[in-house]
Protein backbone atom coordinates (compact mmCIF):
# COMPACT_ATOMS: atom_id res chain seq x y z
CA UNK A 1 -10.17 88.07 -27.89
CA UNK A 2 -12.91 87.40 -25.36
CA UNK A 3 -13.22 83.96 -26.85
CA UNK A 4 -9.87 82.93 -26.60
CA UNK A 5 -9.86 84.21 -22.40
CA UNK A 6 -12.54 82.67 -22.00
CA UNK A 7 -11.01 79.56 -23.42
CA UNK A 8 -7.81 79.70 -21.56
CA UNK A 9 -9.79 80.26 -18.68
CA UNK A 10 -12.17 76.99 -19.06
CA UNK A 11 -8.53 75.17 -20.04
CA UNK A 12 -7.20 76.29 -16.43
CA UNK A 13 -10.42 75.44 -14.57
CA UNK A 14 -10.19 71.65 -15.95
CA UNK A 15 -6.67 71.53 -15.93
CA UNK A 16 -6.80 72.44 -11.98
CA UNK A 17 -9.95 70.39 -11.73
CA UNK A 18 -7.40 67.17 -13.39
CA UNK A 19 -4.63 68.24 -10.95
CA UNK A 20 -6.55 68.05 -7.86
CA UNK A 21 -8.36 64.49 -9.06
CA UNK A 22 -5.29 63.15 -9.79
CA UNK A 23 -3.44 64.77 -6.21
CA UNK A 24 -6.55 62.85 -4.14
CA UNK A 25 -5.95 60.12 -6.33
CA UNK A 26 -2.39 59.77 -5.47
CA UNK A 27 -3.33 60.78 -1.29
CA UNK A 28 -5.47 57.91 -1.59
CA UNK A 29 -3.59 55.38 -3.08
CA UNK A 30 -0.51 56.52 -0.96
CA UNK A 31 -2.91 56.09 2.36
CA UNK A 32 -3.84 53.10 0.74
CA UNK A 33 -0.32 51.82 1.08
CA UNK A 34 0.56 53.01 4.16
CA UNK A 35 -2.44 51.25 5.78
CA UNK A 36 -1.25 47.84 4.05
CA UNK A 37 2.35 48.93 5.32
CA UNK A 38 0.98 49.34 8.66
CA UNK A 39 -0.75 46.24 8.80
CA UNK A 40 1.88 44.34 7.70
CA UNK A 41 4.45 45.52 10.29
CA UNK A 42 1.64 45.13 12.95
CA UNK A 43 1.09 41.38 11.77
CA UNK A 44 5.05 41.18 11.59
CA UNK A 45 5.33 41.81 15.29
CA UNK A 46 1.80 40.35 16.65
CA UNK A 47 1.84 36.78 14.41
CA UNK A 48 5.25 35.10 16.30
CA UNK A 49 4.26 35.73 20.26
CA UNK A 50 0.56 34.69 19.02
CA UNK A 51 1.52 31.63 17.10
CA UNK A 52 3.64 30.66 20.26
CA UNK A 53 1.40 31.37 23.25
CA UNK A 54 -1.79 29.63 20.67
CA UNK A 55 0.37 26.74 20.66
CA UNK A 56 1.42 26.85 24.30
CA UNK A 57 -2.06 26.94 25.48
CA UNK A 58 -3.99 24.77 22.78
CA UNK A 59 -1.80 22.13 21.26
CA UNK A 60 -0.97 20.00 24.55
CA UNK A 61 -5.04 19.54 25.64
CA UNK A 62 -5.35 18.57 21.73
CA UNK A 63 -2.56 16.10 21.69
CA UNK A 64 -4.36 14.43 24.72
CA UNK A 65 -7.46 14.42 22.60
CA UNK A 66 -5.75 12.44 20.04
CA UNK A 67 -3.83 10.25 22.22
CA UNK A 68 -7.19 9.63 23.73
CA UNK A 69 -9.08 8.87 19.96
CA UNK A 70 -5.83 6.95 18.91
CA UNK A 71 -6.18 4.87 22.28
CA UNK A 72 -10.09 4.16 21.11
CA UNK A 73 -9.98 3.48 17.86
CA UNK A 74 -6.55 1.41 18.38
CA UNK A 75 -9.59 -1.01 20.37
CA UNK A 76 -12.53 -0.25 17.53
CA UNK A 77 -10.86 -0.21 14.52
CA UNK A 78 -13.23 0.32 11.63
CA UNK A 79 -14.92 -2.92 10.45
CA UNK A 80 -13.41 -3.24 6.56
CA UNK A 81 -15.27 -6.44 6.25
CA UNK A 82 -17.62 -6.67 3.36
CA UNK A 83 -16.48 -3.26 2.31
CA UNK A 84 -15.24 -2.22 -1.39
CA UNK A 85 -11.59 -1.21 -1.75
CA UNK A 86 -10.28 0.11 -4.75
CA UNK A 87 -6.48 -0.04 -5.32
CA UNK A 88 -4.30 1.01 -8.06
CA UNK A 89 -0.64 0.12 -8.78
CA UNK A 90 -1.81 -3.28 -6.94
CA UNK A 91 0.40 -5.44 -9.04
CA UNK A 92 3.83 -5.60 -7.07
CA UNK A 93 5.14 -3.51 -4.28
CA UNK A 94 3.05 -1.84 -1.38
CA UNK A 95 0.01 -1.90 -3.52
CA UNK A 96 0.35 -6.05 -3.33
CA UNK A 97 0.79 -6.18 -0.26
CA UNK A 98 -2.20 -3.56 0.38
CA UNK A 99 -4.19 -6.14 -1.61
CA UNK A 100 -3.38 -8.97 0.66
CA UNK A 101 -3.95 -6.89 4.17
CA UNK A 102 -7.37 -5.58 3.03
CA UNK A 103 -8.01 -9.05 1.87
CA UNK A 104 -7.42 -10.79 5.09
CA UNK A 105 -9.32 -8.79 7.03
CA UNK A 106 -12.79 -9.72 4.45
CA UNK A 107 -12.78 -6.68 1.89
CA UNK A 108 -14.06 -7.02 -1.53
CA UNK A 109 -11.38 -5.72 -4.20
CA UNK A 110 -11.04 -4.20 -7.00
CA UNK A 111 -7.17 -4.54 -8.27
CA UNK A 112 -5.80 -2.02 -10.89
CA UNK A 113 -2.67 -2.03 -12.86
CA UNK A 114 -1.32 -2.23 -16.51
CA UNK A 115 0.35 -5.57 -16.36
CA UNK A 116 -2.86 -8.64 -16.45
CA UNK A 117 -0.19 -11.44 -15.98
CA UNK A 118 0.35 -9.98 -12.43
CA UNK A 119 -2.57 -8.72 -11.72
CA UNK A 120 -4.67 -11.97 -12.18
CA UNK A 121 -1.95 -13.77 -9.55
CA UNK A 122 -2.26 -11.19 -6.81
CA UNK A 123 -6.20 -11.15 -7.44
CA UNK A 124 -6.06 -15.17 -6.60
CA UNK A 125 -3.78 -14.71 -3.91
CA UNK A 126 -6.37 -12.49 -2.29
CA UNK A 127 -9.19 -14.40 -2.70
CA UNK A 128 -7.23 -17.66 -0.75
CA UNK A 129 -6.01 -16.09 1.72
CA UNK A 130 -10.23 -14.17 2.65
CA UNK A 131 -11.50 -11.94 0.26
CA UNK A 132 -15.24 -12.97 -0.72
CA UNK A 133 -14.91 -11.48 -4.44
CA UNK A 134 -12.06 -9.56 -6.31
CA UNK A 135 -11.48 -8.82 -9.43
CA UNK A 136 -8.53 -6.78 -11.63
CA UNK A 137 -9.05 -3.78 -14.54
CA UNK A 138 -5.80 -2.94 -16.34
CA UNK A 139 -5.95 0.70 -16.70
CA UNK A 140 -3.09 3.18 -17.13
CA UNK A 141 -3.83 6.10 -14.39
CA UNK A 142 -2.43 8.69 -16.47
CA UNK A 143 -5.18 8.10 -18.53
CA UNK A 144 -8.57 9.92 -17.34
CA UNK A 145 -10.71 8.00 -19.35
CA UNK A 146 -8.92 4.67 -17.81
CA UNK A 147 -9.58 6.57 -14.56
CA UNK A 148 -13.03 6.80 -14.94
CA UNK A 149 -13.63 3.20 -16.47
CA UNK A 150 -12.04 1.64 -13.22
CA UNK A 151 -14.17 3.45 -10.99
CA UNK A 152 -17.12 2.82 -13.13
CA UNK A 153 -16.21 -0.77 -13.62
CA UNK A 154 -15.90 -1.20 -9.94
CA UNK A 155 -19.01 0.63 -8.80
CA UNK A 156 -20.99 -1.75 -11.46
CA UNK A 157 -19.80 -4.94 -9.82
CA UNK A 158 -19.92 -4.03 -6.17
CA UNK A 159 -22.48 -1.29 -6.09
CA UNK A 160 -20.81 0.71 -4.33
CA UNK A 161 -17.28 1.67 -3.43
CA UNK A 162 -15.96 2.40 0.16
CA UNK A 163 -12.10 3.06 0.34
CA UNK A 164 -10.03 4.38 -2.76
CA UNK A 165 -6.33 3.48 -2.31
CA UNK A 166 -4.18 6.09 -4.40
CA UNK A 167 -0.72 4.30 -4.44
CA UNK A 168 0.54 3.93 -8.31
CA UNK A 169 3.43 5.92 -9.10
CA UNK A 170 6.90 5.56 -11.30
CA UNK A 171 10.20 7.35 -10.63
CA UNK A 172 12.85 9.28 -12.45
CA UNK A 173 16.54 8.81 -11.82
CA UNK A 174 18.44 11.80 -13.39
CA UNK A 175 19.47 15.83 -13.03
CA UNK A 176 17.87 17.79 -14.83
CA UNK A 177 20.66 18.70 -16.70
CA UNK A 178 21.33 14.96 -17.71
CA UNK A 179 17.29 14.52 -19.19
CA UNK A 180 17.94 14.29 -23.07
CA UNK A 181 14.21 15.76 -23.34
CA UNK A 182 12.63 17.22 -20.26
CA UNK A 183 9.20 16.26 -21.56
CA UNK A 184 9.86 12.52 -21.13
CA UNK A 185 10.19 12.92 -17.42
CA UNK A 186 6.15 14.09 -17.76
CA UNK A 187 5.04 10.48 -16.78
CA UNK A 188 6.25 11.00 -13.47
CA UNK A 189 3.77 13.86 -13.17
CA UNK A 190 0.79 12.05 -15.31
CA UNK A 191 0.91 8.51 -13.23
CA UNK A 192 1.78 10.10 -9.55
CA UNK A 193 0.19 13.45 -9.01
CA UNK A 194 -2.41 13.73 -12.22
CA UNK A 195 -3.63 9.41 -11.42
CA UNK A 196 -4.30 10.58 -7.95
CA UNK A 197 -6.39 13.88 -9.02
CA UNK A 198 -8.31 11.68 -11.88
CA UNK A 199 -9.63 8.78 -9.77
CA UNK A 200 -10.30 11.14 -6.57
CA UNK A 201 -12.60 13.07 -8.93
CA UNK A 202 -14.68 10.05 -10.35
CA UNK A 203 -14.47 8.53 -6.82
CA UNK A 204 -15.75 11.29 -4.69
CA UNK A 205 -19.64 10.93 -5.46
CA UNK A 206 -19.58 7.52 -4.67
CA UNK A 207 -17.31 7.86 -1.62
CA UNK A 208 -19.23 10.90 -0.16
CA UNK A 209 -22.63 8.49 -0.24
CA UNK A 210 -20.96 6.01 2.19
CA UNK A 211 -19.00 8.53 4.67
CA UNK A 212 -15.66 6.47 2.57
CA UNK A 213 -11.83 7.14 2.94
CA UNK A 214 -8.97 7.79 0.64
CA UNK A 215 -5.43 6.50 1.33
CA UNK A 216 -2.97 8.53 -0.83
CA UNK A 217 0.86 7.05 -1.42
CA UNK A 218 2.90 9.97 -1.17
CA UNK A 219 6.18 9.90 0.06
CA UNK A 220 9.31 10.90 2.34
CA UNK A 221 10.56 12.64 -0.96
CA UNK A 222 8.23 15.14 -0.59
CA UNK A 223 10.10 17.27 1.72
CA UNK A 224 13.35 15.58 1.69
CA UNK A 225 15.78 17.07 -1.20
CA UNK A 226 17.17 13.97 -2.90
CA UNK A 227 19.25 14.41 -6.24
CA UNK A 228 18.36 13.09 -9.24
CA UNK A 229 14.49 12.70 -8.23
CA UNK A 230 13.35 16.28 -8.34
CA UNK A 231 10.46 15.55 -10.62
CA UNK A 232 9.57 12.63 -8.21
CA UNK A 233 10.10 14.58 -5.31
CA UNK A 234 7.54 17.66 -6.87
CA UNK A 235 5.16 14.98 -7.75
CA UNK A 236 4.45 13.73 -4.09
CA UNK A 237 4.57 17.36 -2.95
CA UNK A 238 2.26 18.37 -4.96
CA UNK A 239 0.26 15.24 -4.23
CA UNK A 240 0.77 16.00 -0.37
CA UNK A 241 -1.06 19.45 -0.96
CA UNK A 242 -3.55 18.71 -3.10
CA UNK A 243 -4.87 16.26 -0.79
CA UNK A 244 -4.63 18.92 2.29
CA UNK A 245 -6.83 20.92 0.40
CA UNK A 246 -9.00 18.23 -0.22
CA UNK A 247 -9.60 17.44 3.64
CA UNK A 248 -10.71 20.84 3.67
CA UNK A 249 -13.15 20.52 0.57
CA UNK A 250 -14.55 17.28 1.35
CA UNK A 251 -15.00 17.87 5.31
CA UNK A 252 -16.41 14.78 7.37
CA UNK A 253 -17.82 13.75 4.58
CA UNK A 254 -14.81 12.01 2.85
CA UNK A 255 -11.74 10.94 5.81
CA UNK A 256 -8.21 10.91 3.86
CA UNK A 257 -5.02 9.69 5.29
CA UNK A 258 -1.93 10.29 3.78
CA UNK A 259 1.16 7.91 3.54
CA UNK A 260 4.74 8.92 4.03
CA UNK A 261 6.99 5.82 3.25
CA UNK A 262 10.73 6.00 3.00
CA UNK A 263 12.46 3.28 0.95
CA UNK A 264 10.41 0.29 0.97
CA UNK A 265 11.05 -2.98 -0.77
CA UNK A 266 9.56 -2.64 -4.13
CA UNK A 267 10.46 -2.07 -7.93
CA UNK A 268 11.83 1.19 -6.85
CA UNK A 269 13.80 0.23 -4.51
CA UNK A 270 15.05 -2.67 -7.24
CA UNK A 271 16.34 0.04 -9.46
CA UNK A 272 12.97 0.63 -11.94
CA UNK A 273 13.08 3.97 -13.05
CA UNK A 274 12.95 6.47 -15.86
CA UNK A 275 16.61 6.89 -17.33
CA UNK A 276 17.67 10.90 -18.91
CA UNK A 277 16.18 9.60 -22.25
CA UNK A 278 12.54 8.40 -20.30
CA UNK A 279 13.11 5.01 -20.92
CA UNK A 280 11.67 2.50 -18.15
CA UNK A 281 15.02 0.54 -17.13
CA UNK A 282 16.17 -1.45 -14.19
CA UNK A 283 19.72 0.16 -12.92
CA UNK A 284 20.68 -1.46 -9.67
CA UNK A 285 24.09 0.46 -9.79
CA UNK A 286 22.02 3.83 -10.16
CA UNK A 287 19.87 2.46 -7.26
CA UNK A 288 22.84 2.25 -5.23
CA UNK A 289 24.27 5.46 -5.70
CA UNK A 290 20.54 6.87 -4.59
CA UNK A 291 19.49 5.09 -1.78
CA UNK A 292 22.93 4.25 -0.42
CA UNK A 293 23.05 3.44 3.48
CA UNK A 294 19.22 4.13 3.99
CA UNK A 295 17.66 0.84 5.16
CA UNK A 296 15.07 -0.49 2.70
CA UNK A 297 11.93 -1.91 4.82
CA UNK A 298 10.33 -4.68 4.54
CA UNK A 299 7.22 -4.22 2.51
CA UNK A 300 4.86 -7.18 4.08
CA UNK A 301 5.47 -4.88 7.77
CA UNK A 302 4.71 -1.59 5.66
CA UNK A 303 1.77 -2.39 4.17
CA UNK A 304 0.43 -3.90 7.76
CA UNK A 305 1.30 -1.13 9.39
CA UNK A 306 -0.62 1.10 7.01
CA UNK A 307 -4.13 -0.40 6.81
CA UNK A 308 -3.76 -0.91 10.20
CA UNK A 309 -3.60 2.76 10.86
CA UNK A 310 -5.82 3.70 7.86
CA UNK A 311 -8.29 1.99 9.86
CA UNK A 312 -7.62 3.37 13.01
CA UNK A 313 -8.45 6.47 11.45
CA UNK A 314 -5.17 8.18 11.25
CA UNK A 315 -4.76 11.46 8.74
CA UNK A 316 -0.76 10.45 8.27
CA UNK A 317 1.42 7.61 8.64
CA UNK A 318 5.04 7.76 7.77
CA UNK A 319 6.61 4.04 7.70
CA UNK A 320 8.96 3.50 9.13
CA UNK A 321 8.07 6.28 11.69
CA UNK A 322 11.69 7.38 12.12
CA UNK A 323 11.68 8.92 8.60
CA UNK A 324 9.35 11.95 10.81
CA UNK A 325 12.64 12.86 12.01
CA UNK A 326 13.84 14.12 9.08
CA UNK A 327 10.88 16.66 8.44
CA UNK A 328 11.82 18.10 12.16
CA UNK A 329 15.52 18.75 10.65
CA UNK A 330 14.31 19.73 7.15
CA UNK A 331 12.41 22.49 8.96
CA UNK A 332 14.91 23.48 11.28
CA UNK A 333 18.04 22.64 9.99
CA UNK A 334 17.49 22.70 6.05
CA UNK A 335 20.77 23.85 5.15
CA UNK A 336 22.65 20.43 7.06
CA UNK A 337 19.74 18.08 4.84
CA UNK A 338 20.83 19.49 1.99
CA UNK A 339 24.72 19.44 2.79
CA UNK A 340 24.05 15.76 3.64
CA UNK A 341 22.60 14.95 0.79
CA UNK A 342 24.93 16.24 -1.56
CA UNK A 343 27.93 14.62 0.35
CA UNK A 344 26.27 11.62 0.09
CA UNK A 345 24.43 10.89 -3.09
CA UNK A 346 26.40 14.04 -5.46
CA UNK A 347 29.82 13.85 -4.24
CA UNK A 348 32.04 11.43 -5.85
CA UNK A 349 35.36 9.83 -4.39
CA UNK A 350 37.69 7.87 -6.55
CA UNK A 351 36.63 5.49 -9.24
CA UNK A 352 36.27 6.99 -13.03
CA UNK A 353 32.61 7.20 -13.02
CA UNK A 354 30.10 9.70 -11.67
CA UNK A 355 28.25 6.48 -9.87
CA UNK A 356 30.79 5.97 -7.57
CA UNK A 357 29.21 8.25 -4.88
CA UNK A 358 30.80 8.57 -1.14
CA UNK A 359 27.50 6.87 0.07
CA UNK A 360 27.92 3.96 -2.45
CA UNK A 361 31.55 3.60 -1.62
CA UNK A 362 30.96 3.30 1.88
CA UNK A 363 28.22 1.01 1.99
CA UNK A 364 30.31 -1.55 -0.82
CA UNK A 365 33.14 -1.35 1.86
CA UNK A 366 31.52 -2.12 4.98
CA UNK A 367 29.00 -4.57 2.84
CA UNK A 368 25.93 -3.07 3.40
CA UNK A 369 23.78 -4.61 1.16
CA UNK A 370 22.82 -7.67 2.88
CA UNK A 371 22.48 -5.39 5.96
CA UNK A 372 20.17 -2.96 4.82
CA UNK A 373 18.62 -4.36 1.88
CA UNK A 374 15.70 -7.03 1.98
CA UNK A 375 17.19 -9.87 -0.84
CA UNK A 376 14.21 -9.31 -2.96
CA UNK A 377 15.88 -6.02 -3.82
CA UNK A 378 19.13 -7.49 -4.02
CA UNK A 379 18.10 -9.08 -7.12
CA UNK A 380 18.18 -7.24 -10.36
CA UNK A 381 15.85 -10.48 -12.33
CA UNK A 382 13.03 -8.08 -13.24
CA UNK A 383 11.50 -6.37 -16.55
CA UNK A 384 11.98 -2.74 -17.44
CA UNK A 385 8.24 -2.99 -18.52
């Protein structure tokens, strides 16, 4: 009998000892959360009249600063001269036309692309019109080990490599609900966000050792919502933020500037894309419906503009610079961009197909074509290669 007291007794003594573990457990936990609770609200209330007076007081002395550097450098550009540029996707668009600035102004080149036909024209282009030595690699970005060869192959020729030039990329012209197979939309991903990441990582050692720069082609679609290009559109976001971390990573060490066309002459802009079944084609009709009444600029003025701000040392450039506009009223207006775009490029008005778009209609009515579209693009002569 003794036994079993004194065994009820010990049960009692760790059942009360379990009780009050578990109470100071739960006191703790619950303070725990009421702390984070607190903080929270605190932050809730101190983080807006903080963010606004910081910004009051701090951001007009450092857009002087920069106004001030932008005036400098605008007079001391940096000297590309001599200097090794790498670029990829050089064989037509704004990576030709890349090619031919850097050229003119003396840098040595190293062209990449898939197509050699192309690539061995723009390579003799460049070295008429001043570059002392270039030469092509066909590589496929979306290839690491391609990656890696490029970079290797250029480094081994020049000895060195100053400026990387991220700009190859593809499109997608579909919903999502219209892809036959999801998966053969991944190129989009593969050449425009995962070609960026490869050659960046095989670049860096060798652009760290000369103090180099990186010029990354992302894109307008990045934060503006435009049917039918949602893989696109995540590809140059993610691009956009992969890169910000970057400048954080690399430091002084490595300058990047980041590129924020809107429609630019170019295969793109010629209706090359990725149809629902991830076939390469050329759609002008499709094209039409997409870009509709934006103005298409001229690529020759983008890709001057760029290098000539690359080496003025700016971080962004958005060509043509109204397209900066339309971040201010995706951030404060987001609702009316995405109204806008659906009206324009979803919504369809008469004719018996789903191409017939309000935005198409209105600009085969009014003729805006050979208003807003360089003729190069007006032409639909090219290979869905």
């Amino acid at each position: 009998m003794h036994y079993f007291d004194h065994l009820l007794q010990s049960f009692n003594s760790l059942s009360h000892r379990y009780l009050l573990h578990f109470t100071l457990l739960l006191i703790t936990h619950n303070k725990e959360n009421l702390a984070m609770d607190l903080l929270n609200s605190f932050l809730n209330l101190v983080a807006p009249p903080f963010t606004f007076f910081s910004i009051l007081f701090f951001l007009p002395p450092w857009i002087f600063f920069k106004f001030c550097t932008r005036i400098f450098h605008s007079f001391f550009p940096e000297d590309i001269s001599g200097k090794v540029v790498l670029i990829t996707g050089a064989s037509s668009g704004i990576g030709e036309h890349l090619a031919y600035e850097y050229a003119s102004r003396g840098a040595r080149l190293a062209l990449c692309a898939r197509r050699e036909d192309r690539l061995r024209q723009v390579v003799d282009r460049c070295l008429q019109i001043g570059s002392p030595d270039a030469i092509f690699i066909c590589a496929d970005v979306s290839n690491a080990y391609d990656c890696k060869r490029m970079v290797d192959q250029t480094v081994h020729h020049f000895k060195g490599l100053d400026h990387l030039v991220n700009n190859a990329g593809i499109s997608q012209v579909c919903t999502l609900e219209e892809a036959d197979d999801i998966t053969n939309l991944r190129p989009v991903m593969d050449v425009n966000f995962w070609g960026s990441v490869y050659t960046t990582k095989f670049a860096a050692p060798h652009l760290r050792n000369c103090g180099g720069r990186i010029t990354v082609l992302s894109s307008a679609a990045s934060w503006i919502p435009a049917p039918r290009m949602s893989i696109y559109s995540a590809s140059k976001a993610a691009l956009e933020q992969f890169y910000e971390t970057m400048k954080i990573e690399f430091g002084s060490n490595v300058k990047i500037t980041t590129v924020t066309p809107g429609f630019i002459e170019s295969e793109l802009t010629q209706g090359k894309f990725l149809s629902h079944e991830g076939k390469m084609v050329v759609d002008p009709i499709t094209r039409d419906m997409q870009v509709n009444l934006s103005p298409v600029g001229k690529v020759e003025g983008t890709a001057r503009a760029i290098v000539k701000q690359t080496l003025r040392g700016e971080c962004y450039v958005t060509e043509p610079s109204w397209i900066k506009m339309s971040y201010v009223w995706k951030v404060l207006w987001p609702e009316a961009v995405e109204w806008v775009n659906r009206l324009m490029c979803m919504t369809t008005i008469g004719g018996e197909t789903h191409h017939e778009t309000i935005g198409k209609r209105i600009m085969d009515m009014v003729g805006g074509k050979s208003i807003l579209y360089p003729a190069s693009i007006r032409s639909s002569e090219m290979k869905s290669e």
